[in-house]
PDB file of N, CA and C in Angstrom:
ATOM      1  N   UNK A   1     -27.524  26.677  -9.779  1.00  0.00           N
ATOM      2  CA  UNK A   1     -26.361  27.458 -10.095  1.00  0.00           C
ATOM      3  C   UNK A   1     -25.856  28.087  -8.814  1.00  0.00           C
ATOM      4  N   UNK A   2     -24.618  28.277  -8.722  1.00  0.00           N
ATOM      5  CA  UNK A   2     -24.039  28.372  -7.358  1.00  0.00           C
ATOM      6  C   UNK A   2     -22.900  29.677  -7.822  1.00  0.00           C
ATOM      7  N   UNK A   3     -22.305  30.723  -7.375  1.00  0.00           N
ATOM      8  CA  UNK A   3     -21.423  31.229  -7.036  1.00  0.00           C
ATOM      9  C   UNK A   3     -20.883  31.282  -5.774  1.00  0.00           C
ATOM     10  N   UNK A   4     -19.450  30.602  -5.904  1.00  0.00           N
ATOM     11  CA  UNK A   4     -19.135  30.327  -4.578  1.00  0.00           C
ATOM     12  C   UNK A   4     -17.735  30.871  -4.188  1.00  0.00           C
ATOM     13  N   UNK A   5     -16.637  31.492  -5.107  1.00  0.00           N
ATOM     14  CA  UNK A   5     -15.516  32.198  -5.334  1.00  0.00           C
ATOM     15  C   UNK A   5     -15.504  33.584  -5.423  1.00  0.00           C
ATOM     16  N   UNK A   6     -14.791  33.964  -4.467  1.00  0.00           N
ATOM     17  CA  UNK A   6     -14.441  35.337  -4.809  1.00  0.00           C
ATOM     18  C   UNK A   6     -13.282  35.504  -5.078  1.00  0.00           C
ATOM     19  N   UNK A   7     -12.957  37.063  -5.030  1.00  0.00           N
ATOM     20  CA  UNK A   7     -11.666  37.416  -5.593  1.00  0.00           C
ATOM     21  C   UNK A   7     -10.767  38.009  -3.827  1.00  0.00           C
ATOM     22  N   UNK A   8      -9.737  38.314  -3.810  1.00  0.00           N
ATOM     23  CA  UNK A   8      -9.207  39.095  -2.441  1.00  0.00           C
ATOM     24  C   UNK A   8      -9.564  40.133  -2.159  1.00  0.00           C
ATOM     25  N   UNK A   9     -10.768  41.046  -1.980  1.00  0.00           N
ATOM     26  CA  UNK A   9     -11.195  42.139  -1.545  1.00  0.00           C
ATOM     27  C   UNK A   9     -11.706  42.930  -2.671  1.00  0.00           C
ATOM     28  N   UNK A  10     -11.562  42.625  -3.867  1.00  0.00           N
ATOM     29  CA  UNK A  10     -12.025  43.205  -4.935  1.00  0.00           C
ATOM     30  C   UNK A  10     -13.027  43.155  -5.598  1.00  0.00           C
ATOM     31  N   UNK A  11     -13.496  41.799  -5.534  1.00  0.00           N
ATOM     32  CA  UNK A  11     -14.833  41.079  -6.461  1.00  0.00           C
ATOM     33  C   UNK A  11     -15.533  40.763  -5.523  1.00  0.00           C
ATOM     34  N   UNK A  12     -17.398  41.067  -5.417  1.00  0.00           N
ATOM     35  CA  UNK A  12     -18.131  40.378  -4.200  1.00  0.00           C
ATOM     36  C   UNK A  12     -18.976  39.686  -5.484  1.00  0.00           C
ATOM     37  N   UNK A  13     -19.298  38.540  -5.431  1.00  0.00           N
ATOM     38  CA  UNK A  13     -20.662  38.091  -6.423  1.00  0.00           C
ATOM     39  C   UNK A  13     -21.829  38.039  -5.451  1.00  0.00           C
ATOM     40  N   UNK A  14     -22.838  38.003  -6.240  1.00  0.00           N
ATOM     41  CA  UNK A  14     -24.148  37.673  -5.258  1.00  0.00           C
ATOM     42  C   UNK A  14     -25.140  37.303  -6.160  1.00  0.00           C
ATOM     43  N   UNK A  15     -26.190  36.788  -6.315  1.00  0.00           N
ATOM     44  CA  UNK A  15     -26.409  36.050  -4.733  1.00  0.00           C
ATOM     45  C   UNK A  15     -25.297  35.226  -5.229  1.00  0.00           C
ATOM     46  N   UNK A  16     -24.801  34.276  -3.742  1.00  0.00           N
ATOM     47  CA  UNK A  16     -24.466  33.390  -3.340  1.00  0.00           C
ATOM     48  C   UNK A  16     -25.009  32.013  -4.128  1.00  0.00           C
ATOM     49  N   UNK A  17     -26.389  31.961  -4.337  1.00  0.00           N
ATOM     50  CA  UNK A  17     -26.743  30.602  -4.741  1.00  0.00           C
ATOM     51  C   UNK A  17     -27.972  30.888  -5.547  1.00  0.00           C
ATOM     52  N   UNK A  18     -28.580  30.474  -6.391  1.00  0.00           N
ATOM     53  CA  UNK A  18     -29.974  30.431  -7.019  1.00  0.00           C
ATOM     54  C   UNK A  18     -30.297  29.182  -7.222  1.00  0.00           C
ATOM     55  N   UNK A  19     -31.675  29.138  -7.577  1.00  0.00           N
ATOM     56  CA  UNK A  19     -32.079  27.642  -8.371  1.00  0.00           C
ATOM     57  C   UNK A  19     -32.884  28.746  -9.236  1.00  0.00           C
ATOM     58  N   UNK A  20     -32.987  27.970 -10.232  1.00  0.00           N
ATOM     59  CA  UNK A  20     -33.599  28.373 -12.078  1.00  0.00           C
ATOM     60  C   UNK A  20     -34.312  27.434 -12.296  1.00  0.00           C
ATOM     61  N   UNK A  21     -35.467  27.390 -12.886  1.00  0.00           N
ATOM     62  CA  UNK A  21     -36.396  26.577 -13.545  1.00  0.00           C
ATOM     63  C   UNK A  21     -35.542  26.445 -14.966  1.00  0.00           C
ATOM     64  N   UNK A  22     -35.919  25.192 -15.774  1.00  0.00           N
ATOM     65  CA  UNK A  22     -35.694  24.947 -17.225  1.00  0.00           C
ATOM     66  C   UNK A  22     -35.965  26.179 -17.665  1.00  0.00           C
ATOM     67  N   UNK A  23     -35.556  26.347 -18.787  1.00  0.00           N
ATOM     68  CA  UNK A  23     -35.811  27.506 -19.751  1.00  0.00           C
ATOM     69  C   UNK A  23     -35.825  29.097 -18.594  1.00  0.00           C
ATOM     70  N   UNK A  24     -36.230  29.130 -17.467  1.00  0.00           N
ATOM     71  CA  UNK A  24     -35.878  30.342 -17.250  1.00  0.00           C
ATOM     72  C   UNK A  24     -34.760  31.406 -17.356  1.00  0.00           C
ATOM     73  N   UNK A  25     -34.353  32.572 -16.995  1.00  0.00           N
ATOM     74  CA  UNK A  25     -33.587  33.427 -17.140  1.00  0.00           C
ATOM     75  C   UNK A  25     -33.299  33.999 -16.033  1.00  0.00           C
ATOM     76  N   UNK A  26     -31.838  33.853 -15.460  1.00  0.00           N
ATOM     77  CA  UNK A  26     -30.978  34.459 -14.328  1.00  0.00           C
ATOM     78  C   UNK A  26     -29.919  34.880 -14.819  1.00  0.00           C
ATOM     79  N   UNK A  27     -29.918  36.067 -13.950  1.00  0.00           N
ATOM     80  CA  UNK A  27     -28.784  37.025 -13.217  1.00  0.00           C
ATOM     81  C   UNK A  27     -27.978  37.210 -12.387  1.00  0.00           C
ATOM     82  N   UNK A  28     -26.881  37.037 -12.540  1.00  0.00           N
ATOM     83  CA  UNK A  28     -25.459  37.141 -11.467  1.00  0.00           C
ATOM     84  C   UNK A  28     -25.014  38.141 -11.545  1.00  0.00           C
ATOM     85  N   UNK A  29     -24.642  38.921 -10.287  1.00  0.00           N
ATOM     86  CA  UNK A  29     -23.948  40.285 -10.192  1.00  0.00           C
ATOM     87  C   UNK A  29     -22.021  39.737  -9.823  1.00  0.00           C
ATOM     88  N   UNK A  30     -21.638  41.303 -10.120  1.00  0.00           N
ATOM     89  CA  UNK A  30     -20.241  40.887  -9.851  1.00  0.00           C
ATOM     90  C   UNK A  30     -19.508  42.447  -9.261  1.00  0.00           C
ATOM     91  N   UNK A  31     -19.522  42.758  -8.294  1.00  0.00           N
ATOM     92  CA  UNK A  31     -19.407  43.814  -7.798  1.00  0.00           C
ATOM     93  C   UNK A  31     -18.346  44.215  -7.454  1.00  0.00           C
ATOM     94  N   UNK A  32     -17.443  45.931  -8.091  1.00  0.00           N
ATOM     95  CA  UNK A  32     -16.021  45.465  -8.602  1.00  0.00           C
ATOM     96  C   UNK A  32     -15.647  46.401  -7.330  1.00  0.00           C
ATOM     97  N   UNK A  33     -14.724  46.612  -6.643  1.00  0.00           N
ATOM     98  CA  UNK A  33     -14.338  48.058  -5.488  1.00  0.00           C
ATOM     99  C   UNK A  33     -13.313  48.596  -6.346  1.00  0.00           C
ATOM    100  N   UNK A  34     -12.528  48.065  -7.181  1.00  0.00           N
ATOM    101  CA  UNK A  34     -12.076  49.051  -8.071  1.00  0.00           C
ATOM    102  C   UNK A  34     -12.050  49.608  -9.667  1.00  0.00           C
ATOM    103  N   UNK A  35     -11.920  49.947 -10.135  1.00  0.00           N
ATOM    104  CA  UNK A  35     -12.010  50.037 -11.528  1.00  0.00           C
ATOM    105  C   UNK A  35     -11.112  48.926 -12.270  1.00  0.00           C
ATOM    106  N   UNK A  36     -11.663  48.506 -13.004  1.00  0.00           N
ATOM    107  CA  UNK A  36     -11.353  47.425 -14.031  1.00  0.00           C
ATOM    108  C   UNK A  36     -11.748  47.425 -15.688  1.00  0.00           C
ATOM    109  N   UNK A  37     -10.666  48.148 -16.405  1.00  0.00           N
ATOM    110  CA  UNK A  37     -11.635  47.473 -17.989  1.00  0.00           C
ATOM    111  C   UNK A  37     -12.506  46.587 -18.040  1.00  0.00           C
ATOM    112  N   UNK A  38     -11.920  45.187 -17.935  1.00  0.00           N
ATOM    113  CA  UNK A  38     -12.166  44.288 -18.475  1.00  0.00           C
ATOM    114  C   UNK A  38     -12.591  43.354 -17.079  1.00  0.00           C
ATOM    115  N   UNK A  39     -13.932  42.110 -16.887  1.00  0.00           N
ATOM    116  CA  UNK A  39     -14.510  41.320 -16.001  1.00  0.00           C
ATOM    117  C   UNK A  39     -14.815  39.875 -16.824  1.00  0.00           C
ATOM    118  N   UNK A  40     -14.200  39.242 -16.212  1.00  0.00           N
ATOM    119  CA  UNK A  40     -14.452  37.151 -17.176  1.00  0.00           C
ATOM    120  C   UNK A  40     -14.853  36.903 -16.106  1.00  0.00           C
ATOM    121  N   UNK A  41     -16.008  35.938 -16.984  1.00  0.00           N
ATOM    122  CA  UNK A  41     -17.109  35.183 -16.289  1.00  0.00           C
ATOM    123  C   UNK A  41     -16.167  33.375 -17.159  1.00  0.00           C
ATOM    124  N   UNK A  42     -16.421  32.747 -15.614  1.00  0.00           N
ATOM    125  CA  UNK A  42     -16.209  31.642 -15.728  1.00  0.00           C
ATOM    126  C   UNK A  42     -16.981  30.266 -14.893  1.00  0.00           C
ATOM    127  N   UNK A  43     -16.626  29.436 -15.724  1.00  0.00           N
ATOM    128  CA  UNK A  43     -18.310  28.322 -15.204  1.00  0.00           C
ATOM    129  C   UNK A  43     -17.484  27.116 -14.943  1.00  0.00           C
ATOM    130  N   UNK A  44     -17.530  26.692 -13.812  1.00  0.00           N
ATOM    131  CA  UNK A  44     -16.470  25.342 -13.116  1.00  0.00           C
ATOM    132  C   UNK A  44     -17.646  24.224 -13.175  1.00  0.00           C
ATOM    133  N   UNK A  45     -17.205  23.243 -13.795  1.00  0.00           N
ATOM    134  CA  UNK A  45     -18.734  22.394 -13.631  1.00  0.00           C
ATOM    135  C   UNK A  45     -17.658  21.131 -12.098  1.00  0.00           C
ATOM    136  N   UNK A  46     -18.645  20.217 -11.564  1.00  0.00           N
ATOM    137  CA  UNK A  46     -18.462  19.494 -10.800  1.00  0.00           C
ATOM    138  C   UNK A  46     -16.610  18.736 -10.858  1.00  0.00           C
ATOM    139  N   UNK A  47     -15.627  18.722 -10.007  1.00  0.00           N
ATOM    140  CA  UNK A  47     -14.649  17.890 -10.446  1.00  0.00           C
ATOM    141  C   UNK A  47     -13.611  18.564 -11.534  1.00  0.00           C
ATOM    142  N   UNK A  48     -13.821  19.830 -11.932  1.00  0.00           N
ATOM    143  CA  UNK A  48     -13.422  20.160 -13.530  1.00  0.00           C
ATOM    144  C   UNK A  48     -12.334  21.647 -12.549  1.00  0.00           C
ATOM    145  N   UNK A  49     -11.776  22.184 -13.349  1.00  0.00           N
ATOM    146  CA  UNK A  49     -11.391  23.268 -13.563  1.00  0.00           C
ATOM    147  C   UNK A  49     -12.118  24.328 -14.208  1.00  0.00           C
ATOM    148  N   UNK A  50     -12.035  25.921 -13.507  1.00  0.00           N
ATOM    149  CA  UNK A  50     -13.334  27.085 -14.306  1.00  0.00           C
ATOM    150  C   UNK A  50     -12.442  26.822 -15.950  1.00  0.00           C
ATOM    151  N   UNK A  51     -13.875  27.378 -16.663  1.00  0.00           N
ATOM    152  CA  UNK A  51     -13.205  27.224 -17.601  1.00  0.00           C
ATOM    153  C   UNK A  51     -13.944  28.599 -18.515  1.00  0.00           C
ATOM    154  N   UNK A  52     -13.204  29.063 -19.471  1.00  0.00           N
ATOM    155  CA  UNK A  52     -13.568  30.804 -19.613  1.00  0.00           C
ATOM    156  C   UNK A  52     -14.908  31.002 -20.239  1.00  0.00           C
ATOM    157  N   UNK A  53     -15.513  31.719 -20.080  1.00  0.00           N
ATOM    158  CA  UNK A  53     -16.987  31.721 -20.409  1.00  0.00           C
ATOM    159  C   UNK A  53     -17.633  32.285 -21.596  1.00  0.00           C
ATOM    160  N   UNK A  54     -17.026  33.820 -20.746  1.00  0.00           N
ATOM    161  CA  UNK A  54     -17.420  35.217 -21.603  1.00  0.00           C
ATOM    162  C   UNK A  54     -16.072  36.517 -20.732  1.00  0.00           C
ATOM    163  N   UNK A  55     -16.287  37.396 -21.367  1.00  0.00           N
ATOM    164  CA  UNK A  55     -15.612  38.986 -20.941  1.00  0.00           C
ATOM    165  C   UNK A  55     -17.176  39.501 -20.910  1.00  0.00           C
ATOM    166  N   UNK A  56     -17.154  40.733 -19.648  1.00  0.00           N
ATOM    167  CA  UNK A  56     -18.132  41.701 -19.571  1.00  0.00           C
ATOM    168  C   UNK A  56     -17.514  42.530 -20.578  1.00  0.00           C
ATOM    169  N   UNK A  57     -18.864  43.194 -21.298  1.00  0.00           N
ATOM    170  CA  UNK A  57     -18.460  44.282 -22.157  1.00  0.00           C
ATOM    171  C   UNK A  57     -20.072  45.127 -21.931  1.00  0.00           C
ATOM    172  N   UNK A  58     -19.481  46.459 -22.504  1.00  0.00           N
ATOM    173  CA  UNK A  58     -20.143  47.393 -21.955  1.00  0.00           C
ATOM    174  C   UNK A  58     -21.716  47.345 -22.989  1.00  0.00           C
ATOM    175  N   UNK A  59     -21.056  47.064 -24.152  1.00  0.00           N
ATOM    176  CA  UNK A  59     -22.610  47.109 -25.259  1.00  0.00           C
ATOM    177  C   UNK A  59     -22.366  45.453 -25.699  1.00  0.00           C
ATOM    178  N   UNK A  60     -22.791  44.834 -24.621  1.00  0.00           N
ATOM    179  CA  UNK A  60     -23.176  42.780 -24.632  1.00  0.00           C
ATOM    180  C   UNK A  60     -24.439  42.558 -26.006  1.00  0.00           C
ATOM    181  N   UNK A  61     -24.125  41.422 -26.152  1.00  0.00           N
ATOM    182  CA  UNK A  61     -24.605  41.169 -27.158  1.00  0.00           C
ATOM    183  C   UNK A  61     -26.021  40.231 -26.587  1.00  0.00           C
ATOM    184  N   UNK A  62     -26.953  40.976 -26.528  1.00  0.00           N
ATOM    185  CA  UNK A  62     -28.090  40.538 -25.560  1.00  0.00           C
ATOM    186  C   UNK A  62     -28.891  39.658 -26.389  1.00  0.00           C
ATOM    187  N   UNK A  63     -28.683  39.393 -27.722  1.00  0.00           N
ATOM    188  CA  UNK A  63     -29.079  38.307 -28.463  1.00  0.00           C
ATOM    189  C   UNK A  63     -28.613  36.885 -28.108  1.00  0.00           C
ATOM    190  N   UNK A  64     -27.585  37.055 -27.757  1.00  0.00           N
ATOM    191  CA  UNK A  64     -26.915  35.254 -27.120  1.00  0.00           C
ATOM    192  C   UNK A  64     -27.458  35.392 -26.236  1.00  0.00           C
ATOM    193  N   UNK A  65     -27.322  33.260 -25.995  1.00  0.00           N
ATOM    194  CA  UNK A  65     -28.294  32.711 -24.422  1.00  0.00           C
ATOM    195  C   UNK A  65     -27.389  33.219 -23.134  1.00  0.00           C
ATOM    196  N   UNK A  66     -26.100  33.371 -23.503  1.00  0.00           N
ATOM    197  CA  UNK A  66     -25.560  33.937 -21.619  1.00  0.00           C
ATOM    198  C   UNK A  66     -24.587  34.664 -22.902  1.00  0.00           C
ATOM    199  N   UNK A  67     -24.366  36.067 -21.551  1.00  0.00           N
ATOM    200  CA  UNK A  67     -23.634  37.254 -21.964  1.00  0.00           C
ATOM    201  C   UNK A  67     -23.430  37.717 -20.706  1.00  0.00           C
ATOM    202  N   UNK A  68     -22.432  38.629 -20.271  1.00  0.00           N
ATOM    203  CA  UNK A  68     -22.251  39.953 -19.496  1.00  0.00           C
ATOM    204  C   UNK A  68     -21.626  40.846 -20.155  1.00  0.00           C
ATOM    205  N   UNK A  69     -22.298  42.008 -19.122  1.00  0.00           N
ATOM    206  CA  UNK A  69     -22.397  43.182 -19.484  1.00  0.00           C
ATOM    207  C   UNK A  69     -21.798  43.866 -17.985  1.00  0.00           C
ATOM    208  N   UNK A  70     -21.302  45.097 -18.556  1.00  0.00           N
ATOM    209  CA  UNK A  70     -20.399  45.805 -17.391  1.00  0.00           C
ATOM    210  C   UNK A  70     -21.074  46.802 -17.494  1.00  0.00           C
ATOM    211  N   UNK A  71     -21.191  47.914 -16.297  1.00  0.00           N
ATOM    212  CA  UNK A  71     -21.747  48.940 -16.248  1.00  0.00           C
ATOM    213  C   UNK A  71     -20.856  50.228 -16.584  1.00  0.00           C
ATOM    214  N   UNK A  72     -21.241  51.361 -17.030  1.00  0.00           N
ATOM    215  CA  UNK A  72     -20.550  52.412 -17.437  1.00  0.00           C
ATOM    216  C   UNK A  72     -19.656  52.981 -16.208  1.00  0.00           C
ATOM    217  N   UNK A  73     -19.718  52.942 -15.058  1.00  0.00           N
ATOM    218  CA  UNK A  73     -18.519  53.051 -13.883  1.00  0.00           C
ATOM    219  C   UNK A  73     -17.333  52.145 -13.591  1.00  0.00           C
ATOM    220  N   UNK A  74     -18.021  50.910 -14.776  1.00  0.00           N
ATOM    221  CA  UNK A  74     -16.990  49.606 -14.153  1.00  0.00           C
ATOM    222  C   UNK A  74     -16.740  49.095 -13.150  1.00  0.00           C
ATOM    223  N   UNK A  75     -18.282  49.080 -12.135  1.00  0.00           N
ATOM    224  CA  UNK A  75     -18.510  48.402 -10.586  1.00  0.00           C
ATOM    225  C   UNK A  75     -18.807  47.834 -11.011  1.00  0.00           C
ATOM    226  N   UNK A  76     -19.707  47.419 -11.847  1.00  0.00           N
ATOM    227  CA  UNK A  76     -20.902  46.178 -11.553  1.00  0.00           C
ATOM    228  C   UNK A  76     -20.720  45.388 -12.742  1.00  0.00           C
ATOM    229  N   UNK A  77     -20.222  43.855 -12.730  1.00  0.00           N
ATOM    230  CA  UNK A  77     -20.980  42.846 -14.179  1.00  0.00           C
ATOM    231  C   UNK A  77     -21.669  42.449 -13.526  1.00  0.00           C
ATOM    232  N   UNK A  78     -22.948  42.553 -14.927  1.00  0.00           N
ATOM    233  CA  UNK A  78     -24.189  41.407 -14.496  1.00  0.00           C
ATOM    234  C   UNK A  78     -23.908  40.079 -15.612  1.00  0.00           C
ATOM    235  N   UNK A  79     -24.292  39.062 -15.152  1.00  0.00           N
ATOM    236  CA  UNK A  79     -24.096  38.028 -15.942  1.00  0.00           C
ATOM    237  C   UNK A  79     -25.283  37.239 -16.256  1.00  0.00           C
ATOM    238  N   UNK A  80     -25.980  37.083 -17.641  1.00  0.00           N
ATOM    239  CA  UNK A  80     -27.214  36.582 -18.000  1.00  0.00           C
ATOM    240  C   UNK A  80     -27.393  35.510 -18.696  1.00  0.00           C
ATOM    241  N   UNK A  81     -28.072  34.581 -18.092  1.00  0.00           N
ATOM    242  CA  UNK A  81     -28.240  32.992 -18.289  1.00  0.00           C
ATOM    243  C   UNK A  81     -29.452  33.028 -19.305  1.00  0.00           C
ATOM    244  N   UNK A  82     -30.082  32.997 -20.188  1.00  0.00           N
ATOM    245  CA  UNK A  82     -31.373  32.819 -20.914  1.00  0.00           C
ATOM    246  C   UNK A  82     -31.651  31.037 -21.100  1.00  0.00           C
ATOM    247  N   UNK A  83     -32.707  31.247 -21.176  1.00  0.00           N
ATOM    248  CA  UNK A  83     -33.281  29.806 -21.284  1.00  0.00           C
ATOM    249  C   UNK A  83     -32.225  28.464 -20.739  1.00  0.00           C
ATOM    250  N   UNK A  84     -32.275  28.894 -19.829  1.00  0.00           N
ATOM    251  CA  UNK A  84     -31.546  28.606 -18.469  1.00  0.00           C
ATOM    252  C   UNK A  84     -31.693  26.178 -19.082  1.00  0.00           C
ATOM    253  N   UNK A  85     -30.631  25.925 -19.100  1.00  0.00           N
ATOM    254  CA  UNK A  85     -30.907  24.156 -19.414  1.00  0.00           C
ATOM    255  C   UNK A  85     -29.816  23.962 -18.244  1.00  0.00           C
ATOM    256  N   UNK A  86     -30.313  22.483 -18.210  1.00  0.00           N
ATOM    257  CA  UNK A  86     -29.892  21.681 -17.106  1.00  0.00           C
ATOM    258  C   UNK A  86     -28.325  21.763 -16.914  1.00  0.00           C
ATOM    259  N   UNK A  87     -27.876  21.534 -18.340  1.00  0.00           N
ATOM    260  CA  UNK A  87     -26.325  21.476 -18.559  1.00  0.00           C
ATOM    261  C   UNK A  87     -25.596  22.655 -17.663  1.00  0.00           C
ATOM    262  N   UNK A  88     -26.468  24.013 -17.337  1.00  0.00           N
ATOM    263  CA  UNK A  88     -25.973  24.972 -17.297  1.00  0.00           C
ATOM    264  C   UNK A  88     -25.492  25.335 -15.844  1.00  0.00           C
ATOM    265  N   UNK A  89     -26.077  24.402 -14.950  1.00  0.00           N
ATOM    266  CA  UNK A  89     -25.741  23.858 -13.801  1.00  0.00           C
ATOM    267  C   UNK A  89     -24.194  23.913 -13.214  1.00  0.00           C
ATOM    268  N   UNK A  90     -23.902  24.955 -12.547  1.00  0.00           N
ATOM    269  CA  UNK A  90     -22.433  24.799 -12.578  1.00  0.00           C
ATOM    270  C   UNK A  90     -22.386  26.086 -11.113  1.00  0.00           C
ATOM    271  N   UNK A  91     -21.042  26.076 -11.142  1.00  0.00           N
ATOM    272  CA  UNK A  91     -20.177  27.264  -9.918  1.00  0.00           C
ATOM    273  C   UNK A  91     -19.920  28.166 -11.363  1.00  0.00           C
ATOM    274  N   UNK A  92     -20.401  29.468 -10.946  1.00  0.00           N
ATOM    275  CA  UNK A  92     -20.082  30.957 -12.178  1.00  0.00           C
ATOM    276  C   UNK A  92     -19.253  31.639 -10.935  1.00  0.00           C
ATOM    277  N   UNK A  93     -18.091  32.198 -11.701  1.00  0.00           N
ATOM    278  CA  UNK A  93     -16.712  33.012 -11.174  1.00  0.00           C
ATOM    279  C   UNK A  93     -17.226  34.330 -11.870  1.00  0.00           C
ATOM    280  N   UNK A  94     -16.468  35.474 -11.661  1.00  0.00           N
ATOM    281  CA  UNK A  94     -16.165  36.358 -12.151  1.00  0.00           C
ATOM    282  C   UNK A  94     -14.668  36.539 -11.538  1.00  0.00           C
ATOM    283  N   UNK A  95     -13.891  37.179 -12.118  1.00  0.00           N
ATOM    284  CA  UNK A  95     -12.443  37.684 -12.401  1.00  0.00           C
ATOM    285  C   UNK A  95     -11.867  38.627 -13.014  1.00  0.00           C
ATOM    286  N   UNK A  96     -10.784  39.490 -12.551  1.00  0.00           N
ATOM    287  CA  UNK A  96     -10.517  40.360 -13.165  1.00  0.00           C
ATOM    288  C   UNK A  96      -8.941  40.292 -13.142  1.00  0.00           C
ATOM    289  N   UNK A  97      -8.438  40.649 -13.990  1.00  0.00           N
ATOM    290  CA  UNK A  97      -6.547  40.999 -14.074  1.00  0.00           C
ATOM    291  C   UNK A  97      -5.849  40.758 -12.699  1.00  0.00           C
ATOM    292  N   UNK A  98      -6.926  41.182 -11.409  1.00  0.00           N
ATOM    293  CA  UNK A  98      -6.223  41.195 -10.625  1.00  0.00           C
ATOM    294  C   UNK A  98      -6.754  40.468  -9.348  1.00  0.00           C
ATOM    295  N   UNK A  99      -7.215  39.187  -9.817  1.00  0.00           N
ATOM    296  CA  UNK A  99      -8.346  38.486  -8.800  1.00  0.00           C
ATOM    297  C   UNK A  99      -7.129  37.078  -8.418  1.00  0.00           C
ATOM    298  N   UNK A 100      -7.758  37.030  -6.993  1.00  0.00           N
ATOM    299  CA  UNK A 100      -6.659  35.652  -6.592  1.00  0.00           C
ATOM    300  C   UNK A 100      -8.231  35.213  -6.254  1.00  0.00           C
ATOM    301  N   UNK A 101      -7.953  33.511  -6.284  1.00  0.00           N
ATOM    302  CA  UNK A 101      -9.358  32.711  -5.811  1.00  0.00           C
ATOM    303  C   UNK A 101      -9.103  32.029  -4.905  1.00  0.00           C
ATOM    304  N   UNK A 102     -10.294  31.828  -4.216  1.00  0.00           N
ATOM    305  CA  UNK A 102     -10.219  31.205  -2.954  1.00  0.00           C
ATOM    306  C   UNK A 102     -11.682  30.849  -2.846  1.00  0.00           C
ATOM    307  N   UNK A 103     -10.958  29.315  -1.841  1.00  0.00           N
ATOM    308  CA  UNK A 103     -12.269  28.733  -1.608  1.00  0.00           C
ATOM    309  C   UNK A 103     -13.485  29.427  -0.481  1.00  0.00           C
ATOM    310  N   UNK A 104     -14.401  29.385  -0.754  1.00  0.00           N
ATOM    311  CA  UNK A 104     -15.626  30.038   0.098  1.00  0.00           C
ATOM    312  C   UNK A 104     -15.670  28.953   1.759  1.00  0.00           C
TER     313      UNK A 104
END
């Protein structure tokens, strides 16, 4: 799994890159410099266009296999992969109302 897009000065993701075992469970941060309601997580697979994922929300529904969740300041989405499968293999975005993308 790769994050490789940011936003113009607003959005930092990190890490940069992971590898996940089958079935394991990862975390993507999305680190906001300004206040934002609302944070979409989006998953570009190879050749494709991102395509919409999830919205961070503040009380995530931690029962589904991937969710984000936003923090009560509205800096930070974390974004959570559970039982992490092959399919899941992709570039993860985060975005907000006011994100331009660009290549890394």
């Amino acid at each position: 799994m790769s994050t490789g897009v940011i936003g113009e000065g607003e959005l930092i993701q990190f890490p940069p890159r992971m590898v996940v075992s089958e079935l394991g469970i990862t975390f993507m941060n999305c680190s906001i410099a300004m206040t934002f309601n609302t944070v979409h997580w989006y998953r570009q697979l190879p050749n494709m266009p991102p395509q919409h994922l999830v919205m961070a929300k503040r009380e995530a529904d931690q029962r589904e296999r991937i969710f984000a969740s936003i923090s009560g300041g509205y800096k930070l989405s974390t974004l959570t992969v559970k039982d992490a499968r092959l399919n899941d293999t992709a570039t993860y975005l985060c975005a907000n109302e006011g994100t331009v993308l660009r290549k890394e």
